[in-house]
Structures are given as C-alpha cells and as structure tokens.
C-alpha atoms as a PDB file:
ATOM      1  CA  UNK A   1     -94.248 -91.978 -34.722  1.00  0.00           C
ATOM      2  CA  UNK A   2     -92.150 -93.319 -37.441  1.00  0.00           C
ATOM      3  CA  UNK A   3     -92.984 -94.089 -40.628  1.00  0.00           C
ATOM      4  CA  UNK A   4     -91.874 -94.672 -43.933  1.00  0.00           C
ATOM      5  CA  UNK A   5     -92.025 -91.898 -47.096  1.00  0.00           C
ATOM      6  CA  UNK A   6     -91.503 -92.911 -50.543  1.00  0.00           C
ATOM      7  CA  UNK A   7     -89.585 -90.171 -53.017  1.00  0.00           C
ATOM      8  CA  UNK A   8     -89.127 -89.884 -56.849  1.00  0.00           C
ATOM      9  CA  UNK A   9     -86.753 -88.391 -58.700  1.00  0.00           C
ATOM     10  CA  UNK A  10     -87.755 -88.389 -62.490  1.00  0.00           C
ATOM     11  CA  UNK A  11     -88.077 -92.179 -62.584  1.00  0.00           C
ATOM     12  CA  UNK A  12     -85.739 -93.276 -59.703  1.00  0.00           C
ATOM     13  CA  UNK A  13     -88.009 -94.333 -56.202  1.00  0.00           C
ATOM     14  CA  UNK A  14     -86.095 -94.376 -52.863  1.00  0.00           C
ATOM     15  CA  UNK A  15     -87.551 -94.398 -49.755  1.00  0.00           C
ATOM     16  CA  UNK A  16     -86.517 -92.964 -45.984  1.00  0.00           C
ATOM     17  CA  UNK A  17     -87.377 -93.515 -42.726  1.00  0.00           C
ATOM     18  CA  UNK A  18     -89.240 -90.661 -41.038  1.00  0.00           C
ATOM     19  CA  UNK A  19     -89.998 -89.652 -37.875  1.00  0.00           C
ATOM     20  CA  UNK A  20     -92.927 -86.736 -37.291  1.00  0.00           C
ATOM     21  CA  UNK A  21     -93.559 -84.771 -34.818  1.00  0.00           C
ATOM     22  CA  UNK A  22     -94.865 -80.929 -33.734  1.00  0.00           C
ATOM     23  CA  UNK A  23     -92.489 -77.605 -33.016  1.00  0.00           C
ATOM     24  CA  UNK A  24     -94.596 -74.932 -31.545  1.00  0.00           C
ATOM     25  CA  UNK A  25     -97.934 -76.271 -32.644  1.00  0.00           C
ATOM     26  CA  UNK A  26     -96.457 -77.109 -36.417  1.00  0.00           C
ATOM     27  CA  UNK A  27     -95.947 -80.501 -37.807  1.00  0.00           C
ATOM     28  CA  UNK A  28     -92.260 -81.375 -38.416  1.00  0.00           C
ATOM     29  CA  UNK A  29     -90.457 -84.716 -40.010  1.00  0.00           C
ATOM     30  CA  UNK A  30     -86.804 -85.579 -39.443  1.00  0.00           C
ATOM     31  CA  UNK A  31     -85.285 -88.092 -41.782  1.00  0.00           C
ATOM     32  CA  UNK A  32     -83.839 -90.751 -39.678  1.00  0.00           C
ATOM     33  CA  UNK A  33     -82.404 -92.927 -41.793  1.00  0.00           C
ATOM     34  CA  UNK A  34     -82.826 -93.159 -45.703  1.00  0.00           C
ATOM     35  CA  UNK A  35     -83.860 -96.896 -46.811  1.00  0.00           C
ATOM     36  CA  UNK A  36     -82.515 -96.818 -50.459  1.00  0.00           C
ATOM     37  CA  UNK A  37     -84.721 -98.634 -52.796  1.00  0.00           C
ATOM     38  CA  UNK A  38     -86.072-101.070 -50.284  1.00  0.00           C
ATOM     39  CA  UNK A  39     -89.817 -99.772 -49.400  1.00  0.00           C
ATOM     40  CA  UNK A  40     -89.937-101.247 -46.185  1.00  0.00           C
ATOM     41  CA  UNK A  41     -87.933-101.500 -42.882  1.00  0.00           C
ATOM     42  CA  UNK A  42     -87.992-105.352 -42.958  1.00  0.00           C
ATOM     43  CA  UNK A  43     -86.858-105.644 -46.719  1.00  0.00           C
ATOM     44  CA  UNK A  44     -83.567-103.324 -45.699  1.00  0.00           C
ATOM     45  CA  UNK A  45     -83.288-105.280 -42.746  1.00  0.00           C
ATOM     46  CA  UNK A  46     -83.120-108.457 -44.751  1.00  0.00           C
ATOM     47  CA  UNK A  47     -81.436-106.801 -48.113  1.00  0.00           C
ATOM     48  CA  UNK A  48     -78.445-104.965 -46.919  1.00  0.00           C
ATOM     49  CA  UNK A  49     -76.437-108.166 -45.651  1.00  0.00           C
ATOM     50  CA  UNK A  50     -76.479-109.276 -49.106  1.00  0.00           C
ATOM     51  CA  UNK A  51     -75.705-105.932 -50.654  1.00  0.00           C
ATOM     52  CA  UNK A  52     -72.716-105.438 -48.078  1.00  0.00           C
ATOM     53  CA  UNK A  53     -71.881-109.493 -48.692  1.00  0.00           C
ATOM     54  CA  UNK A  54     -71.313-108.449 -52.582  1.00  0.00           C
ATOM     55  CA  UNK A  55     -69.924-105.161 -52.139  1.00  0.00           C
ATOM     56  CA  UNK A  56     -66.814-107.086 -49.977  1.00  0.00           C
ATOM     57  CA  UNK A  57     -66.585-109.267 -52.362  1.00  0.00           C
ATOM     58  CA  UNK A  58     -66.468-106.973 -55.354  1.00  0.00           C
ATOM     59  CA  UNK A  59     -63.655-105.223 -53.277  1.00  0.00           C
ATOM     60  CA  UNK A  60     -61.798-108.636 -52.569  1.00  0.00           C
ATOM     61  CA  UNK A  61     -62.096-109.231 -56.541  1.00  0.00           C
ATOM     62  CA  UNK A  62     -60.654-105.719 -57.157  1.00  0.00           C
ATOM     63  CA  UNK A  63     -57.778-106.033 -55.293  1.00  0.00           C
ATOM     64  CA  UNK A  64     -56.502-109.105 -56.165  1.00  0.00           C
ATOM     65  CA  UNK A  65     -56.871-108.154 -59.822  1.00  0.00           C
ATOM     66  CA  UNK A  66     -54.524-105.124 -58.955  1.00  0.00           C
ATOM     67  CA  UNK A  67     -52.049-106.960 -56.685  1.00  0.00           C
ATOM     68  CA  UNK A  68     -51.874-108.966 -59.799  1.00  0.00           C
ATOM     69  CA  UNK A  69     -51.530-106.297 -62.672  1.00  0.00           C
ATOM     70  CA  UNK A  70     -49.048-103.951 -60.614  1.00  0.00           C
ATOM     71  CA  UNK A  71     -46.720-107.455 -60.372  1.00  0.00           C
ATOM     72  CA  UNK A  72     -46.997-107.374 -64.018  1.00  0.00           C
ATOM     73  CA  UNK A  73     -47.157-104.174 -65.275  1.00  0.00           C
ATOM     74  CA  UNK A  74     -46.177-101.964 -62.674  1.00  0.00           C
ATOM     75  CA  UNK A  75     -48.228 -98.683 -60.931  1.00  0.00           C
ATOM     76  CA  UNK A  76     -49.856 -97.425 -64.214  1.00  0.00           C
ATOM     77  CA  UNK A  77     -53.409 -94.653 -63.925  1.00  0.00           C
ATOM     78  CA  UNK A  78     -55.554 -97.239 -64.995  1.00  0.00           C
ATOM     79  CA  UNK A  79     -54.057 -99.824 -62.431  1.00  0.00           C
ATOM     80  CA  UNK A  80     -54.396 -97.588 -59.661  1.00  0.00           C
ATOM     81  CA  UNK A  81     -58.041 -96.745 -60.840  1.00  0.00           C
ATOM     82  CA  UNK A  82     -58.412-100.724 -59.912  1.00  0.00           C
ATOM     83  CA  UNK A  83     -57.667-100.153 -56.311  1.00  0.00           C
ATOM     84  CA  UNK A  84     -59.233 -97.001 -55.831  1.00  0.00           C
ATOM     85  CA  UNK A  85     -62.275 -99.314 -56.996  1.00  0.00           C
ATOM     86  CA  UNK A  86     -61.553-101.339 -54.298  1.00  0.00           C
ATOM     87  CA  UNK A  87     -61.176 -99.030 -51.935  1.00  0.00           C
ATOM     88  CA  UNK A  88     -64.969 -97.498 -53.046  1.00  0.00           C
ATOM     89  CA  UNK A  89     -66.631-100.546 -52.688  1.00  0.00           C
ATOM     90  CA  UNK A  90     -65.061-101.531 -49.033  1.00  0.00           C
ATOM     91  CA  UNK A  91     -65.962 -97.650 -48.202  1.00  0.00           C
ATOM     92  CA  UNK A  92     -69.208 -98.721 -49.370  1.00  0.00           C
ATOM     93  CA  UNK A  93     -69.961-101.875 -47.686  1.00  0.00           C
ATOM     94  CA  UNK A  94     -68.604-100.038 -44.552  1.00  0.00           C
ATOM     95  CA  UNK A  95     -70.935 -97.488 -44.479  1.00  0.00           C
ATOM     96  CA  UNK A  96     -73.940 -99.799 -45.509  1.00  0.00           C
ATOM     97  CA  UNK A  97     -73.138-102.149 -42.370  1.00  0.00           C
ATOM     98  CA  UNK A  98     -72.707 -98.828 -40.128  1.00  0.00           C
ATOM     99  CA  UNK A  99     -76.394 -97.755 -41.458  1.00  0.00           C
ATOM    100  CA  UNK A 100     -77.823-101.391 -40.963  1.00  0.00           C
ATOM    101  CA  UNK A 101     -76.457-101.468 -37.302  1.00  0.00           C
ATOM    102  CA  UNK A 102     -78.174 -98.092 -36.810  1.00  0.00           C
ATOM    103  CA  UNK A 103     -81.266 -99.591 -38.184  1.00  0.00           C
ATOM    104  CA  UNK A 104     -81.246-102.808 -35.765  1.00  0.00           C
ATOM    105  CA  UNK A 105     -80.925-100.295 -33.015  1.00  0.00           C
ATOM    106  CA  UNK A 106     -84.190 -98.294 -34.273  1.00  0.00           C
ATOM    107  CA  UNK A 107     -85.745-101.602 -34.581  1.00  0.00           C
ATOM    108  CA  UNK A 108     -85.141-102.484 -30.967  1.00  0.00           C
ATOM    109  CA  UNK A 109     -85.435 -99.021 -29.110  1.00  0.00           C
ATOM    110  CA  UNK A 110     -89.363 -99.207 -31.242  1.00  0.00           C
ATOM    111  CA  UNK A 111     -88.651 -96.025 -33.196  1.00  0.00           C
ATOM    112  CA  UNK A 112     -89.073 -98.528 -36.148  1.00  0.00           C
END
C-alpha cells in the first residue's frame, strides 16, 4: 500500500511517496519516490512538465547568453560559471523528466 508522507524541515514541507509493508512481523516503509513540494501524486503528475518546460528553457537562455559573451569577451571564470549554469539546469530538467517517467510507471503498475 502506497501512500503519501509529508516532512518538515524547520519551515521547508516536502513530501515522498511511500510504500509500507511488514519484515518479520515489523512494519517497514521504503521511500519510492520523493514528490518535492507537491502534496499529492496528481499535482507532481501535472507540475513537473512545467517545472522541466522552464528548467530547458532557463538552460536554452543560459547558453545563448554565454555563446554570446565568450564571442565577446573570451573564456573568462565568470563566463564559464554561465554555462556551467546551463549545464545545472539541463542536468536538472533531465533528472526531473527521468523521475516523472518513473512516476507514470507507478501510476500505471497501481503502486500509486
């Protein structure tokens, strides 16, 4: 049975995904898949396209702007520190689209 578990930290909320069950006789949860700050399954399900829509697009921004400034000014720290940007945010949206795909396939195996 799956269910979802809401967590604080100080005054941050996130919530998880949680699956219970018993080893020997004793009540055990596994995390299967943390939801972020959406309290639900259906509002990540309908949240994380957008998120990973403006995460690509934050990385598309941050790219051009250092294609642009390395033209310009050359390969400088804080130039660099533009792509590595870039290169967070696709990292980012990757990972966020690998967790939603997990997600649909929880959805449609039941788990949740």
């Amino acid at each position: 049975m799956a269910f979802v578990r809401e967590k604080k930290v100080k005054r941050y909320r996130y919530y998880q995904l949680v699956e219970s069950h018993r080893v020997d006789g004793k009540p055990r949860q596994k995390v299967l898949m943390h939801l972020s700050k959406h309290p639900t399954v259906d509002a990540a399900l309908a949240g994380w396209p957008k998120e990973i829509s403006s995460l690509r697009r934050l990385a598309r921004q941050h790219s051009k702007r250092y294609e642009f400034l390395s033209k310009e000014f050359g390969n400088t720290r804080s130039i660099r520190y533009i792509q590595e940007c870039a290169d967070s945010a696709t990292q980012q949206a990757d990972d966020l689209q690998a967790r939603l795909k997990k997600l649909h396939s929880l959805r449609k195996d039941g788990v949740a």
